[in-house]
PDB file of N, CA and C in Angstrom:
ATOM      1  N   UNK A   1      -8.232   2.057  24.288  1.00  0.00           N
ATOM      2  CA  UNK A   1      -8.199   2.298  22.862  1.00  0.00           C
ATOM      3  C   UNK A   1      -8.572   0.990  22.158  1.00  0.00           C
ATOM      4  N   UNK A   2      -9.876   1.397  21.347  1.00  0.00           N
ATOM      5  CA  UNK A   2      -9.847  -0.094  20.263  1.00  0.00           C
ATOM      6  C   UNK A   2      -8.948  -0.492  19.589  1.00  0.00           C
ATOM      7  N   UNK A   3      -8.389  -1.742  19.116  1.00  0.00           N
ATOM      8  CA  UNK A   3      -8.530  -2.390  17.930  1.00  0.00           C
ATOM      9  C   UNK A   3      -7.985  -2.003  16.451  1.00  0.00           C
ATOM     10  N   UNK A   4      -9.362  -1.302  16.251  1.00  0.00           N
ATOM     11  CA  UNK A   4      -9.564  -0.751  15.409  1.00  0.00           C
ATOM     12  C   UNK A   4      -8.769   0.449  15.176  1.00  0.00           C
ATOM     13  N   UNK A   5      -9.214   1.438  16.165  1.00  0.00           N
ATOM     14  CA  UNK A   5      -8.598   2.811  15.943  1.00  0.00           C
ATOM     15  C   UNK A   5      -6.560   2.733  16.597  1.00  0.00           C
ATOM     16  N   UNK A   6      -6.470   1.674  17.000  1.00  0.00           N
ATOM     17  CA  UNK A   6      -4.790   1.709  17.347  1.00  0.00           C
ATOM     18  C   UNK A   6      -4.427   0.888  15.843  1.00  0.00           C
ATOM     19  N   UNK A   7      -4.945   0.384  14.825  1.00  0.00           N
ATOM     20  CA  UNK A   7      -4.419   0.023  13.779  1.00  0.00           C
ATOM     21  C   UNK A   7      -4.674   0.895  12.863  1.00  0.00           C
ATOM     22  N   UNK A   8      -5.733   1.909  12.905  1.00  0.00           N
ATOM     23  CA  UNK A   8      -5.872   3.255  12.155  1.00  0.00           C
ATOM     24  C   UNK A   8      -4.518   4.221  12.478  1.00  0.00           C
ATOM     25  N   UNK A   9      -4.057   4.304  14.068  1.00  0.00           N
ATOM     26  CA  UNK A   9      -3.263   4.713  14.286  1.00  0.00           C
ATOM     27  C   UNK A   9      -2.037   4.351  13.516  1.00  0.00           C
ATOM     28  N   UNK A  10      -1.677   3.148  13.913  1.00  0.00           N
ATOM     29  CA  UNK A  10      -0.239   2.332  13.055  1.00  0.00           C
ATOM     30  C   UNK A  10      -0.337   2.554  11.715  1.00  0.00           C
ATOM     31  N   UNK A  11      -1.578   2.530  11.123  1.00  0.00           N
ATOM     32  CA  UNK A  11      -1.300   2.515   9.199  1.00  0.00           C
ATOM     33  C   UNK A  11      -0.812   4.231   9.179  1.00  0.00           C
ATOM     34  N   UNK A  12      -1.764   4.902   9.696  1.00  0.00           N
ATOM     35  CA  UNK A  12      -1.236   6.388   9.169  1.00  0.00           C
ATOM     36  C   UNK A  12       0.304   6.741   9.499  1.00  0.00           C
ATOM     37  N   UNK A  13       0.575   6.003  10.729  1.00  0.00           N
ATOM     38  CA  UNK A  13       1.657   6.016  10.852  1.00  0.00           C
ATOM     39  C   UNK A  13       2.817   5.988   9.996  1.00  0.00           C
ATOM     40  N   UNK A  14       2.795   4.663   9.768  1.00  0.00           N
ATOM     41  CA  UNK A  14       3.371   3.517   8.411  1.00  0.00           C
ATOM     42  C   UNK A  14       3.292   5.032   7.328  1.00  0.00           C
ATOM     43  N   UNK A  15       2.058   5.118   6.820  1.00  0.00           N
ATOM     44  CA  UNK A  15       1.862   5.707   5.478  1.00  0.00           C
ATOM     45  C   UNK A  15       2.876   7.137   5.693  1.00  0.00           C
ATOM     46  N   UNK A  16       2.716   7.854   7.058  1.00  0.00           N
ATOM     47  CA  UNK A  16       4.029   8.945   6.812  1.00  0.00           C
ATOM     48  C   UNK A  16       5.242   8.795   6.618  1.00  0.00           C
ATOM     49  N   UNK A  17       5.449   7.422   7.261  1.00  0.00           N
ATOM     50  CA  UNK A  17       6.643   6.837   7.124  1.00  0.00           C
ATOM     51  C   UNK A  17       7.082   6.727   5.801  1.00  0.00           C
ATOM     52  N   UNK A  18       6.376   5.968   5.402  1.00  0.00           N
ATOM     53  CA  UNK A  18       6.259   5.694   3.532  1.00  0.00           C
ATOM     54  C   UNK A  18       6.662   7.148   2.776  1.00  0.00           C
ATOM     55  N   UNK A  19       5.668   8.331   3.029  1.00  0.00           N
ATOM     56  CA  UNK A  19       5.746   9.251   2.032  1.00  0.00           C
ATOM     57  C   UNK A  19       6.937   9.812   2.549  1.00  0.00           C
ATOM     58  N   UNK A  20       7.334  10.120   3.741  1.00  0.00           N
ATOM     59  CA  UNK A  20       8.959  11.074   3.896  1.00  0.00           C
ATOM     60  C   UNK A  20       9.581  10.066   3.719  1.00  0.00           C
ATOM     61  N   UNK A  21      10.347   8.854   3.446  1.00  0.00           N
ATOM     62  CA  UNK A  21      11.145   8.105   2.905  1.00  0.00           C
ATOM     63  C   UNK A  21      11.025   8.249   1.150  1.00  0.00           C
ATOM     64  N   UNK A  22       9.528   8.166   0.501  1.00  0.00           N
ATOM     65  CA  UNK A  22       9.601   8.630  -0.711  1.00  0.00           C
ATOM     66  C   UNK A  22       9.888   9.781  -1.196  1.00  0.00           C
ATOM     67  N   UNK A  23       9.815  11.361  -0.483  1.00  0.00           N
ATOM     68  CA  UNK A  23      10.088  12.134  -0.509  1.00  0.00           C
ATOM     69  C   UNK A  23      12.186  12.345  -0.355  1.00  0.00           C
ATOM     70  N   UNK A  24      12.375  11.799   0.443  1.00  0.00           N
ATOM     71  CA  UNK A  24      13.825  11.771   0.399  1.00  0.00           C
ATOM     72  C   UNK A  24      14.325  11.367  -1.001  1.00  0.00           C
ATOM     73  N   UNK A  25      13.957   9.977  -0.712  1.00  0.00           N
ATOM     74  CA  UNK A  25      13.829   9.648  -2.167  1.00  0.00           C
ATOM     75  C   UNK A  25      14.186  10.075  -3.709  1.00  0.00           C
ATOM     76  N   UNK A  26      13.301  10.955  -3.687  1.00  0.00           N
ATOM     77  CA  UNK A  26      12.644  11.552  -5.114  1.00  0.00           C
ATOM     78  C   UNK A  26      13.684  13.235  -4.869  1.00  0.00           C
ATOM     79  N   UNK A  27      14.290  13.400  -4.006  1.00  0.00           N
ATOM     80  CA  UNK A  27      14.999  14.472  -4.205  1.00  0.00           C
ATOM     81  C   UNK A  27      16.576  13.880  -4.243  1.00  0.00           C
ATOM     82  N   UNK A  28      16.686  12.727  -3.995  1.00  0.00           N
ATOM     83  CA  UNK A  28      17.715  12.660  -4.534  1.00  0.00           C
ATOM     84  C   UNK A  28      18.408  12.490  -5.895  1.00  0.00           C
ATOM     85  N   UNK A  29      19.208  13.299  -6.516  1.00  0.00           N
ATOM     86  CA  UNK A  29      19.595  13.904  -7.711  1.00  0.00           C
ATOM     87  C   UNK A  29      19.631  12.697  -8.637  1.00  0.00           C
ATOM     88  N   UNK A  30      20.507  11.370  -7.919  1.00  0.00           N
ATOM     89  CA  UNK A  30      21.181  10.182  -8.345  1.00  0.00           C
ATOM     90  C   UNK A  30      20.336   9.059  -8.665  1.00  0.00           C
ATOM     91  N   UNK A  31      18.955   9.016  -7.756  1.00  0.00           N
ATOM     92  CA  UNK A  31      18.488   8.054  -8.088  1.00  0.00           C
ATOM     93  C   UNK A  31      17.771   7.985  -8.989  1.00  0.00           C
ATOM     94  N   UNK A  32      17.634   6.393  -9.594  1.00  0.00           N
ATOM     95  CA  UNK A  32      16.367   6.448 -10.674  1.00  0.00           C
ATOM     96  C   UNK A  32      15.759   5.669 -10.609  1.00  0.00           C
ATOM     97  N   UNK A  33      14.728   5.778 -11.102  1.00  0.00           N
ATOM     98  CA  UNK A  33      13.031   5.352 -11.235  1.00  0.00           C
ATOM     99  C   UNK A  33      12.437   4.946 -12.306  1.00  0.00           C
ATOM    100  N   UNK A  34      13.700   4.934 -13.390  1.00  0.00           N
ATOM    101  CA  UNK A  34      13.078   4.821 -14.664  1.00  0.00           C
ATOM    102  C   UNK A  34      11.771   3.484 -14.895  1.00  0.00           C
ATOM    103  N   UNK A  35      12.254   2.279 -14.004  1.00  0.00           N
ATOM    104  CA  UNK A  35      11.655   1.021 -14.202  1.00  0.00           C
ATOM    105  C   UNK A  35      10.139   0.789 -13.169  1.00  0.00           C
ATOM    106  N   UNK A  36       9.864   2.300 -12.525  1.00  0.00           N
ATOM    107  CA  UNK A  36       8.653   2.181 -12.125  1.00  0.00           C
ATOM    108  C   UNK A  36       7.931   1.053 -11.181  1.00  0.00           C
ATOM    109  N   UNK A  37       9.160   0.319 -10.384  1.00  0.00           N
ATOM    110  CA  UNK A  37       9.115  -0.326  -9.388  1.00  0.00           C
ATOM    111  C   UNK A  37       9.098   0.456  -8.142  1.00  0.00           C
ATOM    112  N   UNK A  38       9.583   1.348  -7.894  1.00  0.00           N
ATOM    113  CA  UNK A  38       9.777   1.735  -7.148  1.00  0.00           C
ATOM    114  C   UNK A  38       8.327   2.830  -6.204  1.00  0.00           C
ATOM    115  N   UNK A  39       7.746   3.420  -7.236  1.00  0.00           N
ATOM    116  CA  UNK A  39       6.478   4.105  -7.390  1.00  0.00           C
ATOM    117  C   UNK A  39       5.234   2.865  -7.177  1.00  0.00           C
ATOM    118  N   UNK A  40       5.588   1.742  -7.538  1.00  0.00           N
ATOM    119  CA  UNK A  40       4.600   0.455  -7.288  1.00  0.00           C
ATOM    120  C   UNK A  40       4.960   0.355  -6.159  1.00  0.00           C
ATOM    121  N   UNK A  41       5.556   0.063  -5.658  1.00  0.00           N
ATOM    122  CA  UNK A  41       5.722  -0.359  -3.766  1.00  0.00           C
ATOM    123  C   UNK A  41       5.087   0.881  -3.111  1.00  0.00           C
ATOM    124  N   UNK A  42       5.398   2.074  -3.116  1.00  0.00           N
ATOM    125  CA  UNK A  42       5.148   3.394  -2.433  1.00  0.00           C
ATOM    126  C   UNK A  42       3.553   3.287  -2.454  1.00  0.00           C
ATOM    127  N   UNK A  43       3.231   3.676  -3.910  1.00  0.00           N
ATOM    128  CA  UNK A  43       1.788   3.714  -4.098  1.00  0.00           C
ATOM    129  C   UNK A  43       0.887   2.103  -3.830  1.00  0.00           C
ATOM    130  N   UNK A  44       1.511   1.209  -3.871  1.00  0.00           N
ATOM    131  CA  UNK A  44       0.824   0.140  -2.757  1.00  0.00           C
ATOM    132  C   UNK A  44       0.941  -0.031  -1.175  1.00  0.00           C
ATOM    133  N   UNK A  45       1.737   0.630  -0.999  1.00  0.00           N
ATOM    134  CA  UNK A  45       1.782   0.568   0.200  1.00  0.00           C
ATOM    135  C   UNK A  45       0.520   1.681   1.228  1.00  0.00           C
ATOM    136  N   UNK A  46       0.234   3.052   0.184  1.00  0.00           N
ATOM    137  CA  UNK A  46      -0.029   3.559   0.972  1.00  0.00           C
ATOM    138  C   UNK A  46      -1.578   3.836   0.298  1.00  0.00           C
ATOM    139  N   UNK A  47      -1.936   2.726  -0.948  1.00  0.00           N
ATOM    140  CA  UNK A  47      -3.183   3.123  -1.408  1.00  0.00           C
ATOM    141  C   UNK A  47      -3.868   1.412  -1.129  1.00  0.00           C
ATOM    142  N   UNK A  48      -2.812   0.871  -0.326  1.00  0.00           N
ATOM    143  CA  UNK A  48      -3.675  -0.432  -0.134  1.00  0.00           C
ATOM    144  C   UNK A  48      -5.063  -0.584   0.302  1.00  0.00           C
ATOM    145  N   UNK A  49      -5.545  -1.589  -0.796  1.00  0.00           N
ATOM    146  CA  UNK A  49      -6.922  -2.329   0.349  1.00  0.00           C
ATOM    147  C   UNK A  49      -6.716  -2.544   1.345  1.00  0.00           C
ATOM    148  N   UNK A  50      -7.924  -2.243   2.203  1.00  0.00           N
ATOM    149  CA  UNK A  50      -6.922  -2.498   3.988  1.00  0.00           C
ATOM    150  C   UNK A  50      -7.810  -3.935   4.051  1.00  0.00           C
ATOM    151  N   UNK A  51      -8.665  -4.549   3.209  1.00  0.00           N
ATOM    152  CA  UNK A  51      -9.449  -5.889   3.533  1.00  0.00           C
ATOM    153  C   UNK A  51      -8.368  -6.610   2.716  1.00  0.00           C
ATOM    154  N   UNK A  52      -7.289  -6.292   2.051  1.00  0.00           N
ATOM    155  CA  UNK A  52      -6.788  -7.627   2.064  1.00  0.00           C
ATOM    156  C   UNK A  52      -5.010  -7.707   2.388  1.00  0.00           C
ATOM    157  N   UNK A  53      -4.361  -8.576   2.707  1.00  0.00           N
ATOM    158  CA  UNK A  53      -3.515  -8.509   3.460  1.00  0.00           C
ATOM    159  C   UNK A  53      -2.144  -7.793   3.424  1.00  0.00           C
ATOM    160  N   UNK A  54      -1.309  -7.224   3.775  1.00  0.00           N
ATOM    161  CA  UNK A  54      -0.308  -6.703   3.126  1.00  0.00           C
ATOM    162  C   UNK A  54       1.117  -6.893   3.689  1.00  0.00           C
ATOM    163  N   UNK A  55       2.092  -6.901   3.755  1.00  0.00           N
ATOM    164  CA  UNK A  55       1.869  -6.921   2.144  1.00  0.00           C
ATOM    165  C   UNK A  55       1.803  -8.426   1.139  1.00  0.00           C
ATOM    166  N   UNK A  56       1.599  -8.418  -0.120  1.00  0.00           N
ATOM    167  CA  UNK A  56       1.392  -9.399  -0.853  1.00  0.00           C
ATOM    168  C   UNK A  56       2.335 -10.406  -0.781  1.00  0.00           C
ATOM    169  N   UNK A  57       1.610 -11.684  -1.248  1.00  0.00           N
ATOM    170  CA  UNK A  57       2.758 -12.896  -0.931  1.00  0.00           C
ATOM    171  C   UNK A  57       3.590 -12.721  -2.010  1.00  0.00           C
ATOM    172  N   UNK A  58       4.993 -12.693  -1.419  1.00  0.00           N
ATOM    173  CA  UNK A  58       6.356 -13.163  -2.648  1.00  0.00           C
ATOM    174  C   UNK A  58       7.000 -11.806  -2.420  1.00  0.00           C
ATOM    175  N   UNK A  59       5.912 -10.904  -1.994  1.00  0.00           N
ATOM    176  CA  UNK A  59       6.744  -9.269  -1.632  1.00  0.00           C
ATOM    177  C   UNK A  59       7.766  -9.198  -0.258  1.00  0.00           C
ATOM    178  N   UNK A  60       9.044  -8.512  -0.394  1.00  0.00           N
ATOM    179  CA  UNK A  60       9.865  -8.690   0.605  1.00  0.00           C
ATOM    180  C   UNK A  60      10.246  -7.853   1.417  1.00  0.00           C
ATOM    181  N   UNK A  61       9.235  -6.200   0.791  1.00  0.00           N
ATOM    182  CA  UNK A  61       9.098  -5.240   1.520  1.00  0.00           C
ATOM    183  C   UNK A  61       8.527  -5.293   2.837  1.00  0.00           C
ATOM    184  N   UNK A  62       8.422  -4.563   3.918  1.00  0.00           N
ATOM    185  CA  UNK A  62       8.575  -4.602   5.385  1.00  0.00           C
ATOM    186  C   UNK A  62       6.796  -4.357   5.477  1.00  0.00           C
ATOM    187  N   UNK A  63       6.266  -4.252   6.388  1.00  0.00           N
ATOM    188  CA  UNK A  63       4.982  -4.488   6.801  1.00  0.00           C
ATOM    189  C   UNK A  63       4.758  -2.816   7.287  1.00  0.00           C
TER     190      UNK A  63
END
């Protein structure tokens, strides 16, 4: 297996990971979102440029 296609593998991976954790998420009754941080991490995470590195420096979210 390339390279390439075992890190195609890992991102899609990652990215399901991402959306059923956001999905839990977003059904829970309690939480809130009002401050739209939370929708910035999700949707960077899984609409990233893949040419540049992720995640961003100073960010403390997981890889």
């Amino acid at each position: 297996m390339g390279r390439l296609f075992s890190r195609r593998v890992r991102d899609e991976a990652r990215t399901e990971r991402l959306l059923a954790a956001a999905d839990k998420a977003f059904d829970n009754p309690d939480a809130d979102f009002s401050d739209g941080s939370f929708e910035a991490v999700v949707l960077h995470g899984v609409a990233a440029d893949p040419t540049r590195p992720y995640p961003p420096a100073g960010h403390p979210y997981p890889r």
